[in-house]
C-alpha atoms as a PDB file:
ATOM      1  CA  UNK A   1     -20.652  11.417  -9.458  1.00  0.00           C
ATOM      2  CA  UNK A   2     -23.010   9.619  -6.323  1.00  0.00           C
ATOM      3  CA  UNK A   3     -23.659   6.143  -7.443  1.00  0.00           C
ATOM      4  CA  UNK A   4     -27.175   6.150  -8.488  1.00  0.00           C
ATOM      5  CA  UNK A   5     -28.211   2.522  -7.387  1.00  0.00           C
ATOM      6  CA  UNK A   6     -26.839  -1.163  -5.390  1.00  0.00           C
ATOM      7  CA  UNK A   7     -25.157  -2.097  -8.701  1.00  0.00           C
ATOM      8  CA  UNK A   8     -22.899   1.209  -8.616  1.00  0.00           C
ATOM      9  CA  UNK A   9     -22.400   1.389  -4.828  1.00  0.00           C
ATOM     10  CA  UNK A  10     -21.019  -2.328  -4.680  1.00  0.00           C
ATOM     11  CA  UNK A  11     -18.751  -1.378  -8.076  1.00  0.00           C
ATOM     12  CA  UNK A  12     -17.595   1.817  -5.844  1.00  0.00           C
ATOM     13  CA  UNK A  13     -16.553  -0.433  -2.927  1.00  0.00           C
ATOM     14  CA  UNK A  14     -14.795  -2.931  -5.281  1.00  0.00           C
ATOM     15  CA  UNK A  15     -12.760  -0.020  -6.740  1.00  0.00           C
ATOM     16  CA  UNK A  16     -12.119   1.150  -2.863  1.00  0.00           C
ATOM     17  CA  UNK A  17     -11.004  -2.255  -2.403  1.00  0.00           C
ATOM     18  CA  UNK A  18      -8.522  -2.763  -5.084  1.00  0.00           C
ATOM     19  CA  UNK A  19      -6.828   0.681  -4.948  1.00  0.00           C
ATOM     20  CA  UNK A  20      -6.182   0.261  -0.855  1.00  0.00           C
ATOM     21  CA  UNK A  21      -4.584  -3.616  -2.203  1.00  0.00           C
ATOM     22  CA  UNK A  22      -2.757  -1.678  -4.614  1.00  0.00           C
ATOM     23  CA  UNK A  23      -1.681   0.742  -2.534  1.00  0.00           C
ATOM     24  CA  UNK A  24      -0.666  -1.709   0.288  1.00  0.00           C
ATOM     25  CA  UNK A  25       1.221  -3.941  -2.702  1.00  0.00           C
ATOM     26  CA  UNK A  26       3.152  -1.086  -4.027  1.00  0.00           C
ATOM     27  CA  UNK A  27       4.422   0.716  -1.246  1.00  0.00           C
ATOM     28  CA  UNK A  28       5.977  -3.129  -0.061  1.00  0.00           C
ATOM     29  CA  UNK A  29       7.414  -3.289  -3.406  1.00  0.00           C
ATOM     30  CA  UNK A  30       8.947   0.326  -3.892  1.00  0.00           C
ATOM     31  CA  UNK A  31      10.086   0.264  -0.081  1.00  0.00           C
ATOM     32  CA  UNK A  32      11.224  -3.126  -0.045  1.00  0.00           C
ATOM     33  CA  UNK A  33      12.827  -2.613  -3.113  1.00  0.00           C
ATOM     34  CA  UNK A  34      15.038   0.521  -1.979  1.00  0.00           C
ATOM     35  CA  UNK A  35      16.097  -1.802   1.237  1.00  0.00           C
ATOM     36  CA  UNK A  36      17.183  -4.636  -1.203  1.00  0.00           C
ATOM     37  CA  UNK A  37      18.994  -2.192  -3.024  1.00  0.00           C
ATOM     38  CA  UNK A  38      20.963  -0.550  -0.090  1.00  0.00           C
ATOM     39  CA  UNK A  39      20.983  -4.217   1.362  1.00  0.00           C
ATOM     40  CA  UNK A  40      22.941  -5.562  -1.536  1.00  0.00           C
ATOM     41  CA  UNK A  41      25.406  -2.528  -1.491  1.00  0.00           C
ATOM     42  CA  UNK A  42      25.771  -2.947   2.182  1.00  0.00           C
ATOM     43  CA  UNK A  43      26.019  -6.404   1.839  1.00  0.00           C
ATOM     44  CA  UNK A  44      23.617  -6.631   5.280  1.00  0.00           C
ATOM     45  CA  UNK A  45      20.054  -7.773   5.698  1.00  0.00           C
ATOM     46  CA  UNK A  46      18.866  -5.169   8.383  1.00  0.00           C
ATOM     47  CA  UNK A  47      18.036  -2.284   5.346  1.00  0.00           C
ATOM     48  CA  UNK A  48      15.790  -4.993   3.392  1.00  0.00           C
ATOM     49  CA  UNK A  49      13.854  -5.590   6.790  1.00  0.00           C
ATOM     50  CA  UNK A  50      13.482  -2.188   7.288  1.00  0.00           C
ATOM     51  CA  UNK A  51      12.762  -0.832   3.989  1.00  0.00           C
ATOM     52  CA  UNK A  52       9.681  -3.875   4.135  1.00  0.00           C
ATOM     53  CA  UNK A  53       8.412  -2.803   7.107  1.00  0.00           C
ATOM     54  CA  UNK A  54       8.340   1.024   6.629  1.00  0.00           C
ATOM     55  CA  UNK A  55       6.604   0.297   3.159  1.00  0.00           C
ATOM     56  CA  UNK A  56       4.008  -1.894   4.731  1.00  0.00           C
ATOM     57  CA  UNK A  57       3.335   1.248   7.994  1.00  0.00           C
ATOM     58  CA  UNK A  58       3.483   3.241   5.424  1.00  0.00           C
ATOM     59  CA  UNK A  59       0.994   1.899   2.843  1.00  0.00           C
ATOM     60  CA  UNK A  60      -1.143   1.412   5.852  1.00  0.00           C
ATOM     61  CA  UNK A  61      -1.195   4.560   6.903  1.00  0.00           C
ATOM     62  CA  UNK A  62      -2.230   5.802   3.575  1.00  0.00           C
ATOM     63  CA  UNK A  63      -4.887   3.509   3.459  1.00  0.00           C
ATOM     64  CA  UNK A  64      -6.193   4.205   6.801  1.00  0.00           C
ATOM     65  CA  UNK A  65      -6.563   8.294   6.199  1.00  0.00           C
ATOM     66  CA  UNK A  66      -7.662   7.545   2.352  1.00  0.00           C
ATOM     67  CA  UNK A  67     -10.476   5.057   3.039  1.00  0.00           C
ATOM     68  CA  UNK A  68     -10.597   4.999   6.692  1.00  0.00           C
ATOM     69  CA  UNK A  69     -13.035   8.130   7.416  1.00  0.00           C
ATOM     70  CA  UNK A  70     -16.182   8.274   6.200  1.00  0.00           C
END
């Protein structure tokens, strides 16, 4: 379905919008949650860092070959 008019186009790029934030938001939390996880059973911080940071390139990533081409 094409969006038929300005009222539908900007509603498409609000949707666009909130599903890249969602995507960025949840692959922090399910990443960053696996790090705590192996952080507390290491007892080190290093796997929480890590497990933040590959969620966040990760999310990104997503986001950048989901919305980034036109």
């Amino acid at each position: 379905m094409s969006p038929d008019g300005p009222e539908d186009t900007r509603r498409a790029d609000q949707n666009g919008a909130w599903d890249a934030f969602a995507l960025v938001v949840s692959g922090v939390a399910v990443w960053g949650g696996v790090g705590w996880l192996v952080s507390e059973w290491l007892n080190s911080r290093l796997p929480l860092v890590l497990g933040l940071l590959v969620g966040m390139g990760a999310s990104l990533y997503l986001v950048w070959v989901r919305y980034g081409k036109p």
